[in-house]
PDB file of N, CA and C in Angstrom:
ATOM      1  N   UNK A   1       0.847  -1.176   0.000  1.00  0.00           N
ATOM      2  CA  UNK A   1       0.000   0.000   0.000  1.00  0.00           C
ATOM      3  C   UNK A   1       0.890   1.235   0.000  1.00  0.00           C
ATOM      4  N   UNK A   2       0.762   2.201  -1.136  1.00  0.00           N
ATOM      5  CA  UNK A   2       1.462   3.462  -1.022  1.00  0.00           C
ATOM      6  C   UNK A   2       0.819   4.642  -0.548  1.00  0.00           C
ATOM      7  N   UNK A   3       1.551   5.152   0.756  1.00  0.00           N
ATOM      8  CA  UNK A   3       0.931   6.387   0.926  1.00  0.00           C
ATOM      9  C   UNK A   3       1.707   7.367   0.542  1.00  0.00           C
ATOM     10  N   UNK A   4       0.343   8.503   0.648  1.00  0.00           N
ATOM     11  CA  UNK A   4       0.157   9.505  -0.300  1.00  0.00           C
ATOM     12  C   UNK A   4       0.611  10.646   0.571  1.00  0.00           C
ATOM     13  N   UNK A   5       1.766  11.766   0.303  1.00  0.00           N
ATOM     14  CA  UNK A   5       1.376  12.840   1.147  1.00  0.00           C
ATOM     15  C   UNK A   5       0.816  13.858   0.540  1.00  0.00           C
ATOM     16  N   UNK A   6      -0.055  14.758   0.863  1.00  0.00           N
ATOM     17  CA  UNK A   6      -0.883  15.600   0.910  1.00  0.00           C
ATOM     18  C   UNK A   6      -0.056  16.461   0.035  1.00  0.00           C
ATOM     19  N   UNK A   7       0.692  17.272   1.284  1.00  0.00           N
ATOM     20  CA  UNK A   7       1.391  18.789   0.759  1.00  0.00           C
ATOM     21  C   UNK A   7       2.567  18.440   1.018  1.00  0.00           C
ATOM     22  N   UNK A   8       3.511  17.450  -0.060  1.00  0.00           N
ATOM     23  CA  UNK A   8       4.558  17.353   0.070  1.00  0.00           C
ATOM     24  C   UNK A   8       5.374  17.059   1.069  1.00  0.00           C
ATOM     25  N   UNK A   9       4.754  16.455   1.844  1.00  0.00           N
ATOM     26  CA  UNK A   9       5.553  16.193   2.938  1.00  0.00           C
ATOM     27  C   UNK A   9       6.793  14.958   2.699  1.00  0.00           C
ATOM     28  N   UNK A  10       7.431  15.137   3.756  1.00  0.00           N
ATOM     29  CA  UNK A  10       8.155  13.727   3.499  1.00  0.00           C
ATOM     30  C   UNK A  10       7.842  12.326   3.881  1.00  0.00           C
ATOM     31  N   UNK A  11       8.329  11.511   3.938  1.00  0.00           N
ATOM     32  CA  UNK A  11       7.847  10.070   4.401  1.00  0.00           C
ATOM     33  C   UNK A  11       8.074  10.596   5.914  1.00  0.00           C
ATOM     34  N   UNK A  12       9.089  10.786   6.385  1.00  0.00           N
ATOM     35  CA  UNK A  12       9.585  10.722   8.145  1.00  0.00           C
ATOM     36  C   UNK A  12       8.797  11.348   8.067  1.00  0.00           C
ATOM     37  N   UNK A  13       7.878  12.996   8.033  1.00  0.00           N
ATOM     38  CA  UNK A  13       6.899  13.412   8.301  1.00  0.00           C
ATOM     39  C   UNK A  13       5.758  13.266   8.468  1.00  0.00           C
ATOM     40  N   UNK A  14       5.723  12.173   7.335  1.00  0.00           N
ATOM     41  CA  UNK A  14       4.523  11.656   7.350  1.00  0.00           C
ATOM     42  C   UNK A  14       3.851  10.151   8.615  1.00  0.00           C
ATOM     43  N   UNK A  15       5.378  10.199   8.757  1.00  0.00           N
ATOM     44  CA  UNK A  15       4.916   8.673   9.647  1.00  0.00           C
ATOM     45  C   UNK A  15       5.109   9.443  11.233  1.00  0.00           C
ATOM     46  N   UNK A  16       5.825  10.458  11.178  1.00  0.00           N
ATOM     47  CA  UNK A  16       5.565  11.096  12.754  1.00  0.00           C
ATOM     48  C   UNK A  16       4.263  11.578  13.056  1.00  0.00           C
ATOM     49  N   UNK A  17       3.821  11.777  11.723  1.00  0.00           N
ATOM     50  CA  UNK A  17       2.007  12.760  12.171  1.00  0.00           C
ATOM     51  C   UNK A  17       1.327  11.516  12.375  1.00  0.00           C
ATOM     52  N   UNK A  18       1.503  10.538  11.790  1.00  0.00           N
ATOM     53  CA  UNK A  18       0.993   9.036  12.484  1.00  0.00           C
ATOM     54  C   UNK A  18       1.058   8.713  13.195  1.00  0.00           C
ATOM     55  N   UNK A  19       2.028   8.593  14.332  1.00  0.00           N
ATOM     56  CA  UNK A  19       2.492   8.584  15.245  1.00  0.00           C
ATOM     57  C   UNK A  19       1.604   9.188  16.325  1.00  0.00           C
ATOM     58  N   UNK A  20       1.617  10.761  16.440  1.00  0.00           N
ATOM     59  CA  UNK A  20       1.088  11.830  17.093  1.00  0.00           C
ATOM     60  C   UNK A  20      -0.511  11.393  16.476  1.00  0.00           C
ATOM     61  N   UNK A  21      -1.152  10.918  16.017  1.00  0.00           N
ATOM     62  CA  UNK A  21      -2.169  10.563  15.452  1.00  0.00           C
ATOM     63  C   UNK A  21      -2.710   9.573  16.194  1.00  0.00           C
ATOM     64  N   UNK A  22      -1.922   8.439  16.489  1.00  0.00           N
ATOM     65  CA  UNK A  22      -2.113   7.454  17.083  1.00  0.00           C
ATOM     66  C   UNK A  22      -2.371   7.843  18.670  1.00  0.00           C
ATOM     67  N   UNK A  23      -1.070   8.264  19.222  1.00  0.00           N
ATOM     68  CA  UNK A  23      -1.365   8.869  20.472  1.00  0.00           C
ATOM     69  C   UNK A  23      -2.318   9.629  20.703  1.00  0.00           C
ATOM     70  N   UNK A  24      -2.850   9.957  19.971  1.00  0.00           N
ATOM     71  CA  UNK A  24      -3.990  11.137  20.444  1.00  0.00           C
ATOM     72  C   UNK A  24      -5.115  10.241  20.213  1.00  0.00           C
ATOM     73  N   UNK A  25      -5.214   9.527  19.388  1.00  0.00           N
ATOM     74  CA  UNK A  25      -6.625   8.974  19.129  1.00  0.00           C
ATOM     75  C   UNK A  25      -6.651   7.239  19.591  1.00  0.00           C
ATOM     76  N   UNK A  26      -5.419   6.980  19.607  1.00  0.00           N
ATOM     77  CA  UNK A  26      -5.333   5.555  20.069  1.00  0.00           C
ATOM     78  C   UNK A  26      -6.595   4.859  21.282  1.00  0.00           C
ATOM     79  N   UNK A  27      -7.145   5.539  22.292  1.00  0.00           N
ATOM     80  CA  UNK A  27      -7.753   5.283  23.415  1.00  0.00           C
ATOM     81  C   UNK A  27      -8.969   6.399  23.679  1.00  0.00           C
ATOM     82  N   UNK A  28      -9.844   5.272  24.100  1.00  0.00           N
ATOM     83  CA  UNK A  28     -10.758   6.604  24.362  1.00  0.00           C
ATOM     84  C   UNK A  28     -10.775   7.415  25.668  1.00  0.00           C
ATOM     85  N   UNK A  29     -11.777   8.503  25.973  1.00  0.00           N
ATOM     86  CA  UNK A  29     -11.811   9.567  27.110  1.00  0.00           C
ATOM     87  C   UNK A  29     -12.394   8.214  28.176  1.00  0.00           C
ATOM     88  N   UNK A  30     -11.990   9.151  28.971  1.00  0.00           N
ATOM     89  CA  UNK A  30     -12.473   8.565  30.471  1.00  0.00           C
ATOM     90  C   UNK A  30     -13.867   8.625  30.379  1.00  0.00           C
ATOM     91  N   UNK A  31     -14.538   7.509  30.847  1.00  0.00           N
ATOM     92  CA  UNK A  31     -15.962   7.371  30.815  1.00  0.00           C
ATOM     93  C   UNK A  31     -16.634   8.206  31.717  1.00  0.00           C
ATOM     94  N   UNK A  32     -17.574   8.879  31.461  1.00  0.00           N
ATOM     95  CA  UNK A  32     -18.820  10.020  32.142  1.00  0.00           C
ATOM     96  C   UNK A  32     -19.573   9.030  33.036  1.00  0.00           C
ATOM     97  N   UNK A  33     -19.810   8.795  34.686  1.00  0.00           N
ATOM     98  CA  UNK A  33     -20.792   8.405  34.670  1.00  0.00           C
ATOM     99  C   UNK A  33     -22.188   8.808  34.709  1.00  0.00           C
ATOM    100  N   UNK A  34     -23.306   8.142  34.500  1.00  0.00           N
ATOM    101  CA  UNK A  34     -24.695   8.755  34.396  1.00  0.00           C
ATOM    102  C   UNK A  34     -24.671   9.938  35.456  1.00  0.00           C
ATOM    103  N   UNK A  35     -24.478   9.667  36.919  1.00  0.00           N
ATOM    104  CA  UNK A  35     -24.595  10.651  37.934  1.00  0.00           C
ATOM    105  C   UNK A  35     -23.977  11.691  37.755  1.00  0.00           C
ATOM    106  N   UNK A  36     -22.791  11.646  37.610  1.00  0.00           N
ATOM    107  CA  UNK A  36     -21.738  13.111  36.798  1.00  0.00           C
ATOM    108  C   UNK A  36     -22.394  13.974  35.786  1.00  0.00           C
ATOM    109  N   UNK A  37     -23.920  13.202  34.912  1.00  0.00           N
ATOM    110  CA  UNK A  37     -23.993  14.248  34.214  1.00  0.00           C
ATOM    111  C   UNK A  37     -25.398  15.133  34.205  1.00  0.00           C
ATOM    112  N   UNK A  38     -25.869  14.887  35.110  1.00  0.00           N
ATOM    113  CA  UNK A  38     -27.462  15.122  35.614  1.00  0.00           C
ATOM    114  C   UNK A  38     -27.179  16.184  36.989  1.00  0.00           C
ATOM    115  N   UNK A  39     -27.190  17.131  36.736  1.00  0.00           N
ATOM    116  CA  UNK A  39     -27.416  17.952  37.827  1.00  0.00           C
ATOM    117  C   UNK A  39     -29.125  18.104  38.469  1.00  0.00           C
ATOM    118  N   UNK A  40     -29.650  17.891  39.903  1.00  0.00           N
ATOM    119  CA  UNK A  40     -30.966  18.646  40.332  1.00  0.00           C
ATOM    120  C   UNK A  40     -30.626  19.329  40.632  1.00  0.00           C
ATOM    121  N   UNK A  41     -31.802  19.902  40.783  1.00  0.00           N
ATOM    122  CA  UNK A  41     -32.412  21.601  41.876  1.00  0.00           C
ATOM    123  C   UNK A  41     -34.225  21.443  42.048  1.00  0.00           C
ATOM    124  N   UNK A  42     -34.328  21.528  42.995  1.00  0.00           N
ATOM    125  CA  UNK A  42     -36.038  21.731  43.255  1.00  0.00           C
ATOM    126  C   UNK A  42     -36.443  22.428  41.855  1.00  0.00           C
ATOM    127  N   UNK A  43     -37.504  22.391  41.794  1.00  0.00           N
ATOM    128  CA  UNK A  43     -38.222  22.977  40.759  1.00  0.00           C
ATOM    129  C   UNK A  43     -38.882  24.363  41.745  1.00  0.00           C
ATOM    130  N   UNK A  44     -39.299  24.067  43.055  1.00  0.00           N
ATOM    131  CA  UNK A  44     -39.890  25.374  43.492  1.00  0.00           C
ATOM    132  C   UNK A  44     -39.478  25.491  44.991  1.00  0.00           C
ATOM    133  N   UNK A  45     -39.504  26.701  45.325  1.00  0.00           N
ATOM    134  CA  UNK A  45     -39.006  26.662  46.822  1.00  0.00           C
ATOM    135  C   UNK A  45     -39.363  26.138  47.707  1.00  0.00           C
ATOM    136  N   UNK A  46     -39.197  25.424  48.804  1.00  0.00           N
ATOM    137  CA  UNK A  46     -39.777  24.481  49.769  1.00  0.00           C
ATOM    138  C   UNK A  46     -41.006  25.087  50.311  1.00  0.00           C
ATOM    139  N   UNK A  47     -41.917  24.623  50.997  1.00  0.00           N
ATOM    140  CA  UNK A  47     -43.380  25.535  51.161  1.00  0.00           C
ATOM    141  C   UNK A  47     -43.333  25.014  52.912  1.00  0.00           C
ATOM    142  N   UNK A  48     -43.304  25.486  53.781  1.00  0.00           N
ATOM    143  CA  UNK A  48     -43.492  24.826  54.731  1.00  0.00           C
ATOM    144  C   UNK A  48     -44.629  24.680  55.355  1.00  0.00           C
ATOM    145  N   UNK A  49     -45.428  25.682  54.863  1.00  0.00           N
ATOM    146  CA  UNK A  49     -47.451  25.282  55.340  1.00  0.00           C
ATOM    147  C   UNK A  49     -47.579  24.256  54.523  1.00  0.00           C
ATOM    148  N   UNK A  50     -46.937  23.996  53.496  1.00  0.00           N
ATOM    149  CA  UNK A  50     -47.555  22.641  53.121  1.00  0.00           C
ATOM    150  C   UNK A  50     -47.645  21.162  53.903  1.00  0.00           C
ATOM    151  N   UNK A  51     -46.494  21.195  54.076  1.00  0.00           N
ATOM    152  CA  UNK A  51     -46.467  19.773  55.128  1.00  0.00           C
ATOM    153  C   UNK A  51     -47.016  20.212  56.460  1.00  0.00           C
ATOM    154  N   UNK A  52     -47.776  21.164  56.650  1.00  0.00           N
ATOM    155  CA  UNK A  52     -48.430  20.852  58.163  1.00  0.00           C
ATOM    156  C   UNK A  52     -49.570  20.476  57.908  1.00  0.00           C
ATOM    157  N   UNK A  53     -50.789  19.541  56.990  1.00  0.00           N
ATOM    158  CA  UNK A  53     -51.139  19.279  56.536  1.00  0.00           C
ATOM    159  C   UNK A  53     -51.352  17.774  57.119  1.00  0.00           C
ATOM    160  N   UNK A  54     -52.158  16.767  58.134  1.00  0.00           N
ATOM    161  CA  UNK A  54     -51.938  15.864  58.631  1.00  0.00           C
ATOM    162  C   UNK A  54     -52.703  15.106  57.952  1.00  0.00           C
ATOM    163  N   UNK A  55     -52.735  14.578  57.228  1.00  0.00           N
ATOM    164  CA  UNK A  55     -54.353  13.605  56.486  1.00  0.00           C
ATOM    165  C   UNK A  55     -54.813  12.598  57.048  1.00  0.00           C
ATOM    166  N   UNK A  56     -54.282  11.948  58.313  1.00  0.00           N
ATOM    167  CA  UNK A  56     -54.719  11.134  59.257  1.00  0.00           C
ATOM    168  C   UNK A  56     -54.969  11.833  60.499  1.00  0.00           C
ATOM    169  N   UNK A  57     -55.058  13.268  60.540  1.00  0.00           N
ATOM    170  CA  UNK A  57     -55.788  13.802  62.073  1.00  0.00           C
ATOM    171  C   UNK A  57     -57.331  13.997  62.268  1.00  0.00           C
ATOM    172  N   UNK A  58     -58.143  13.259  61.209  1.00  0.00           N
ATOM    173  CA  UNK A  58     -59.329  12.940  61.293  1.00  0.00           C
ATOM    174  C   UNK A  58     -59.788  11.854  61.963  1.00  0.00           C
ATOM    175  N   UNK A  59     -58.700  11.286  61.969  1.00  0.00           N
ATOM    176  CA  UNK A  59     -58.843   9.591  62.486  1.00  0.00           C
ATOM    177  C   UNK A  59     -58.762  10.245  64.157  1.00  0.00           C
ATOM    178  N   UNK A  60     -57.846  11.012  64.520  1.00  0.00           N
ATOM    179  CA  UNK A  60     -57.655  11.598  66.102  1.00  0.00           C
ATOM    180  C   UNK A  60     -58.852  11.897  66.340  1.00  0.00           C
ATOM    181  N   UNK A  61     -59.514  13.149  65.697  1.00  0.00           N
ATOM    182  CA  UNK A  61     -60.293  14.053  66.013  1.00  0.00           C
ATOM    183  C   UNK A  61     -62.017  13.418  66.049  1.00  0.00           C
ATOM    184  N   UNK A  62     -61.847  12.270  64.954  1.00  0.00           N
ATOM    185  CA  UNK A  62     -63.559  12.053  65.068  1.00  0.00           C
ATOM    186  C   UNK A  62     -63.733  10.732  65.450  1.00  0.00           C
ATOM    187  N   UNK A  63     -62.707   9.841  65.384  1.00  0.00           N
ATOM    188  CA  UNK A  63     -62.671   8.387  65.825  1.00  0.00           C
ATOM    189  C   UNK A  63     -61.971   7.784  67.423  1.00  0.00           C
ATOM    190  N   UNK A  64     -61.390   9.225  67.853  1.00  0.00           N
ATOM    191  CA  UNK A  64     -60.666   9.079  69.362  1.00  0.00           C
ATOM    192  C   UNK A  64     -61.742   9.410  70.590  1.00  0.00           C
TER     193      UNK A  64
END
């Protein structure tokens, strides 16, 4: 197989950019995991009259 250089390069040139080619692309990136790429945040500010809200203090109040 003959390779081709582009813009005249030389052979040693050509087989060092191979080289540097290889190293760079030889391996892939470090894997992302799922958790690393999902940031939360509440959607709304915490409400605190909400949770005072007992849905079993009927059971106290009309069955005690």
């Amino acid at each position: 197989m003959t390779q081709r250089t582009g813009s005249g390069e030389s052979a040693r040139e050509s087989a060092d950019a191979a080289v540097q080619r290889l190293d760079r692309f030889s391996t892939l990136p470090e894997r992302t995991r799922p958790e690393d790429m999902v940031e939360t945040s509440p959607a709304t500010a915490p409400d605190p009259a909400r949770d005072m809200y007992n849905a079993d203090e009927w059971l106290i109040r009309y069955c005690g």
